[in-house]
C-alpha atoms as a PDB file:
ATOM      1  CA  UNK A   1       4.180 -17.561   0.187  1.00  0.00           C
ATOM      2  CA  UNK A   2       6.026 -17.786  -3.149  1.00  0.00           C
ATOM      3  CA  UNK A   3       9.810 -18.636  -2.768  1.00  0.00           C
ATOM      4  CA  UNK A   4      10.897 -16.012  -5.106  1.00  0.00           C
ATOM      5  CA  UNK A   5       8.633 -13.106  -3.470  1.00  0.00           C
ATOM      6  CA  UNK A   6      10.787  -9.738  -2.742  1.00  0.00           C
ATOM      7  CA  UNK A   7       9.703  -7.126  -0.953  1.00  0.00           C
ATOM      8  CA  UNK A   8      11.434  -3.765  -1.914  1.00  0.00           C
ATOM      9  CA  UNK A   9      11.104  -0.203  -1.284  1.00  0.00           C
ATOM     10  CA  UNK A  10       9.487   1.616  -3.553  1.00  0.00           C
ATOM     11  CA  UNK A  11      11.934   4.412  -4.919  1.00  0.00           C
ATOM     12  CA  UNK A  12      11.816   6.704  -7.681  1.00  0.00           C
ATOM     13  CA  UNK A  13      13.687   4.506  -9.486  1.00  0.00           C
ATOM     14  CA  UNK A  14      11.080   1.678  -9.945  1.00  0.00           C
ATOM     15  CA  UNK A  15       8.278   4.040 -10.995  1.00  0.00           C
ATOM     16  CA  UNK A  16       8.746   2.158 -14.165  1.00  0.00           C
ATOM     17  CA  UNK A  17       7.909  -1.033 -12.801  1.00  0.00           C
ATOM     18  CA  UNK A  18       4.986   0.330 -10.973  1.00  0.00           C
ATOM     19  CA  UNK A  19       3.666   1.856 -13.970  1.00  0.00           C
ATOM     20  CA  UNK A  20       3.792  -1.630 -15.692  1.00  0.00           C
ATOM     21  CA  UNK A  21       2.299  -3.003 -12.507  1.00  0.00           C
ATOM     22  CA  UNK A  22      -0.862  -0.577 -12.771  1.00  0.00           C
ATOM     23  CA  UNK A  23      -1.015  -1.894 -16.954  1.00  0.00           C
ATOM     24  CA  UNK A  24      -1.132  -5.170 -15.776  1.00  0.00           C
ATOM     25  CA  UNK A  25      -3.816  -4.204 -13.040  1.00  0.00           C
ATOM     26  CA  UNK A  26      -6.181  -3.009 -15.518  1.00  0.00           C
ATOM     27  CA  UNK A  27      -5.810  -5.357 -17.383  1.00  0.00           C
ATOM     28  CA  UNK A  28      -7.123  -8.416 -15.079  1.00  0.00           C
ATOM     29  CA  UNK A  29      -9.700  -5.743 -13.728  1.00  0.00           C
ATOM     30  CA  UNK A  30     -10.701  -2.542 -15.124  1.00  0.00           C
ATOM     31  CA  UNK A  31     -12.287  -0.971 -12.196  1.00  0.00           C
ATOM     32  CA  UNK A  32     -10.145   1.142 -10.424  1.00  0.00           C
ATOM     33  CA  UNK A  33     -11.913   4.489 -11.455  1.00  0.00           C
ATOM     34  CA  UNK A  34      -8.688   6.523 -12.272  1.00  0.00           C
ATOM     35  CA  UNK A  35      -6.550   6.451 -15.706  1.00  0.00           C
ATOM     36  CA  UNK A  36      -2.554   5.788 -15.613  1.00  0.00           C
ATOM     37  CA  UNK A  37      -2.129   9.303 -17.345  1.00  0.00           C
ATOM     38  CA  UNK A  38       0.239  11.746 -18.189  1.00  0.00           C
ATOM     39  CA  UNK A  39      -0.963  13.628 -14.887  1.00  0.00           C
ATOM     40  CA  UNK A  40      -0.687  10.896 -12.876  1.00  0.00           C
ATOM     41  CA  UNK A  41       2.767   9.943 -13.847  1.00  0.00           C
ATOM     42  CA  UNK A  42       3.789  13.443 -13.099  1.00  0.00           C
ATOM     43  CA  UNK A  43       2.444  13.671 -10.030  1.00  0.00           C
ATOM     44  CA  UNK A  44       4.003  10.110  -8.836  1.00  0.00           C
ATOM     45  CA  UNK A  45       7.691  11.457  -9.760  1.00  0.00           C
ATOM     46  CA  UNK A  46       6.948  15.184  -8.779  1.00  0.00           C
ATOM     47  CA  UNK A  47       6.124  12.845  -4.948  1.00  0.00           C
ATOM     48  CA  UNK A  48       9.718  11.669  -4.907  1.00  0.00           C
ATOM     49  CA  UNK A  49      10.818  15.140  -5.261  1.00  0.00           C
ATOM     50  CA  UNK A  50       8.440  16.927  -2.629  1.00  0.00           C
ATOM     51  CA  UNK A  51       9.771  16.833   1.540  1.00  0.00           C
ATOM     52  CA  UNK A  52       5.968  16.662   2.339  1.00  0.00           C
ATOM     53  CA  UNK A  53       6.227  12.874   0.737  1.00  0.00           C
ATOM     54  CA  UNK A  54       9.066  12.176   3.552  1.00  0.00           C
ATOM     55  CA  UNK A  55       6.779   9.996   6.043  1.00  0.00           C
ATOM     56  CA  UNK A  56       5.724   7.678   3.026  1.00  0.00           C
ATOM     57  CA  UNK A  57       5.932   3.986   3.119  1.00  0.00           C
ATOM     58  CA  UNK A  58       5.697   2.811  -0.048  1.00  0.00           C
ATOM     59  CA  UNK A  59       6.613  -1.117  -0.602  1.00  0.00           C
ATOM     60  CA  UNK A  60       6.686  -3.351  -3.625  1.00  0.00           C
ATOM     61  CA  UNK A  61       6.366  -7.424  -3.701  1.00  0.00           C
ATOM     62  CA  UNK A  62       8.307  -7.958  -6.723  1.00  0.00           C
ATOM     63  CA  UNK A  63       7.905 -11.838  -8.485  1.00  0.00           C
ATOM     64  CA  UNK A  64      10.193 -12.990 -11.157  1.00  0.00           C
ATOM     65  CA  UNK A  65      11.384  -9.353 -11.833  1.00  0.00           C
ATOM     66  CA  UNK A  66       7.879  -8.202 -12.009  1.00  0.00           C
ATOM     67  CA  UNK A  67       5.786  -5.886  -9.388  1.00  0.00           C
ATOM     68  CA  UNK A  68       2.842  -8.024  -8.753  1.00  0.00           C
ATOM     69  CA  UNK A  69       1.990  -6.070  -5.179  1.00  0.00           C
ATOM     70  CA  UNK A  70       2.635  -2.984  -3.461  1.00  0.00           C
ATOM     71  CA  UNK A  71       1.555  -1.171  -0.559  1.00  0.00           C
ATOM     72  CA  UNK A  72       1.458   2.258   0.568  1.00  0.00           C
ATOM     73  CA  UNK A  73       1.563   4.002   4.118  1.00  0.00           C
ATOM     74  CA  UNK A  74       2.022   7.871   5.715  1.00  0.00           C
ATOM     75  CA  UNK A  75       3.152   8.848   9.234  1.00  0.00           C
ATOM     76  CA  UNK A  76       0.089  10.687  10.455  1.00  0.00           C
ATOM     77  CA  UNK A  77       1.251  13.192  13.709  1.00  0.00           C
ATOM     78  CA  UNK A  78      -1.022  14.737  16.506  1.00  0.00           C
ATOM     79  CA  UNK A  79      -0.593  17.044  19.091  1.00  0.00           C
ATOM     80  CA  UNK A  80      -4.098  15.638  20.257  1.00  0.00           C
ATOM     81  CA  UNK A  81      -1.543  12.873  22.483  1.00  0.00           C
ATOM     82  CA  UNK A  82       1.533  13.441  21.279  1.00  0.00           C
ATOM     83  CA  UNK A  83       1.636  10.290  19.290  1.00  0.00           C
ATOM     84  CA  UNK A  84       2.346   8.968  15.807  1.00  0.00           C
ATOM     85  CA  UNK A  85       0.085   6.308  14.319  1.00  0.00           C
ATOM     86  CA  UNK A  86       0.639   4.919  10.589  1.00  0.00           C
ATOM     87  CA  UNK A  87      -2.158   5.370   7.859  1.00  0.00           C
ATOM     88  CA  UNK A  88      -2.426   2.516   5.503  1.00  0.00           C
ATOM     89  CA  UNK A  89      -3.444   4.028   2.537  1.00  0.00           C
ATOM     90  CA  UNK A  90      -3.308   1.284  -0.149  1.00  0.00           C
ATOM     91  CA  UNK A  91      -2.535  -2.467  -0.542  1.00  0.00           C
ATOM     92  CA  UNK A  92      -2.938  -3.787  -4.121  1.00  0.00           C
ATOM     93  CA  UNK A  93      -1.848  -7.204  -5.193  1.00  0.00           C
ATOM     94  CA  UNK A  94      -3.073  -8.149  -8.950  1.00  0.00           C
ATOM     95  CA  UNK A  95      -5.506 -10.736  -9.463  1.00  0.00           C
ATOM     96  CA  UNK A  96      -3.308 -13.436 -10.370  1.00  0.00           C
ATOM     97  CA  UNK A  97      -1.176 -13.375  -7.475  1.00  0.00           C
ATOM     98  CA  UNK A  98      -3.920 -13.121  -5.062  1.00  0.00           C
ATOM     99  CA  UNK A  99      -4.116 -15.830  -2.202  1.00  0.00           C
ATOM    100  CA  UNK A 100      -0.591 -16.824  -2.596  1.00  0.00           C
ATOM    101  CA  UNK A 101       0.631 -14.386   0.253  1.00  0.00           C
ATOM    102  CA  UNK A 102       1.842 -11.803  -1.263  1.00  0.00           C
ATOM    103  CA  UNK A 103      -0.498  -8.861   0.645  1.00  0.00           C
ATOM    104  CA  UNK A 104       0.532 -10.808   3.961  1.00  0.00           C
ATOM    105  CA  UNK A 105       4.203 -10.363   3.241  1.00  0.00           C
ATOM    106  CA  UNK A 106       3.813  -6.539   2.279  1.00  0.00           C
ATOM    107  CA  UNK A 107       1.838  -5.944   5.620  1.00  0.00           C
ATOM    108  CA  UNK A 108       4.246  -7.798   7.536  1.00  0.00           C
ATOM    109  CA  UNK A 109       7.068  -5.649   5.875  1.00  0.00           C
ATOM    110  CA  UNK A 110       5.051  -2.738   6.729  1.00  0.00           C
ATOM    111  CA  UNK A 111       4.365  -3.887  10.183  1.00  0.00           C
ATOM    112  CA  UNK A 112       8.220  -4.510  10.970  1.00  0.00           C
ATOM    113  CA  UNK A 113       9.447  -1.067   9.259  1.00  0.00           C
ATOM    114  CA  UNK A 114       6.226   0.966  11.732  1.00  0.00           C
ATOM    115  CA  UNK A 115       7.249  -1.173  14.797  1.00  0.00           C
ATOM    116  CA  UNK A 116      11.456  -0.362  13.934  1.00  0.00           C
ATOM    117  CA  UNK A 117      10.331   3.315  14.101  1.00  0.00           C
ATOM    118  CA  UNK A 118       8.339   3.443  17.301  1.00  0.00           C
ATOM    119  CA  UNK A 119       4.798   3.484  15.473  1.00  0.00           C
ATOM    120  CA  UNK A 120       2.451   1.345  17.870  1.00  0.00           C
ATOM    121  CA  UNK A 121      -0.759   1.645  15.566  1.00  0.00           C
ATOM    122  CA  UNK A 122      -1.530   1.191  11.552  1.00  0.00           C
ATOM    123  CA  UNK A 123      -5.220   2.777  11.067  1.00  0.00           C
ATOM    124  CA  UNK A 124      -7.096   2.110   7.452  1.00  0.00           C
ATOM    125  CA  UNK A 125     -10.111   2.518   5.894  1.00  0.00           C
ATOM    126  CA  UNK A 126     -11.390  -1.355   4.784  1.00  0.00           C
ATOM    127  CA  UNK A 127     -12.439  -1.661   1.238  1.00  0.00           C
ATOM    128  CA  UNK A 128     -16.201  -2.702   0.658  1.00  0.00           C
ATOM    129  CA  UNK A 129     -15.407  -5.656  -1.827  1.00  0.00           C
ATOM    130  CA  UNK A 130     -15.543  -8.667  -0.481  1.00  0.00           C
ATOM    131  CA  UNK A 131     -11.791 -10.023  -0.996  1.00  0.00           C
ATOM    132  CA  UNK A 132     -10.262  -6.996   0.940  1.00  0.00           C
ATOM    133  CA  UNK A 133     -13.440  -7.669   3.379  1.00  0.00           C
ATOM    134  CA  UNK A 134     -11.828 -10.982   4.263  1.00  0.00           C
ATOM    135  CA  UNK A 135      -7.963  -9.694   3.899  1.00  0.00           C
ATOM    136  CA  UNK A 136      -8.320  -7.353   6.894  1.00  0.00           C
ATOM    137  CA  UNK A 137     -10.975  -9.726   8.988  1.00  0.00           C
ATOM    138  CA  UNK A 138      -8.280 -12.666   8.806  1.00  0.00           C
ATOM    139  CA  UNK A 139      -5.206 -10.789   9.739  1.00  0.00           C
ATOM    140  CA  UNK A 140      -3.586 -11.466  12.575  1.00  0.00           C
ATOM    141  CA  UNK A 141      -3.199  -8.917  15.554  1.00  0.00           C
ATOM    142  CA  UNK A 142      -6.029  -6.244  13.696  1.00  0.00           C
ATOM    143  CA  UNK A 143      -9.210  -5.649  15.052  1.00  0.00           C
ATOM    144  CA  UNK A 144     -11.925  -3.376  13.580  1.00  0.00           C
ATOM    145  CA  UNK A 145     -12.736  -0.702  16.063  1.00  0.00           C
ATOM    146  CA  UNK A 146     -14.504   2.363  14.256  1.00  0.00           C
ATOM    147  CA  UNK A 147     -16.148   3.580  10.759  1.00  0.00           C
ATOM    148  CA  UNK A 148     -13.972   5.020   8.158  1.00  0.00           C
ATOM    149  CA  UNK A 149     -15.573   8.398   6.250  1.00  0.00           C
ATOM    150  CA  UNK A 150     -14.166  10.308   3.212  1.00  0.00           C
ATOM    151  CA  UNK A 151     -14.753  13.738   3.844  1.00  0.00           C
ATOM    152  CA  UNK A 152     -14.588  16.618   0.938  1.00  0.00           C
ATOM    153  CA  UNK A 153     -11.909  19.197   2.049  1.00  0.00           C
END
């Protein structure tokens, strides 16, 4: 892992950097199927804002001053057994700072902040391409247990 890798919270604040993050994104690969709008940036600082955002996990790997990573979690509750597992809803890292452990050290930050607050599992959906494929398959402590579906409310 990089020397100079931070891992910081992501905070209203920094919405900046993230925005530059997603520029740079699109720029090394132009796939990701949704714009960096008007909308979207209003809906990102409109989150910070909004008590239903509160369980949010939100982390940034930050390299010379730039946001080359982040990751994103929610608290997901049931009364089904009482329990509260994590959802890991996004891990991003751009392609030029891939394989230099930069989405290790964001799960591992996540990891530490769910097992700080009594959260014993992290549930995601794995992407289809074959570099998140491998991501997830290699990490330590995960096994894949059930199919993910996306379900239209």
């Amino acid at each position: 892992m990089e020397e100079n890798l931070k891992i910081l919270p992501y905070t209203q604040a920094r919405i900046g950097d993230v925005l530059l993050f997603e520029k740079r994104l699109r720029e090394e690969e132009n796939f990701w199927g949704w714009e960096i709008d008007g909308d979207y940036i209003a809906s990102v600082r409109k989150s910070f804002q909004d008590p239903r955002f509160a369980d949010s996990i939100s982390l940034l790997a930050y390299e010379d001053g730039r946001v080359v990573g982040r990751i994103d979690a929610a608290l997901l509750h049931s009364h089904f057994d009482g329990s509260v597992k994590a959802y890991l809803d996004w891990i991003c890292v751009l392609k030029s700072s891939r394989r230099r452990g930069v989405a290790q050290a964001l799960m591992a930050q996540l990891r530490q902040r769910l097992r700080e607050t009594g959260i014993d599992a992290l549930v995601g959906l794995i992407a289809a391409n074959p570099e998140a494929q491998r991501f997830y398959r290699s990490m330590k402590g995960a096994e894949i247990r059930d199919e993910g579906i996306w379900i239209d409310p």
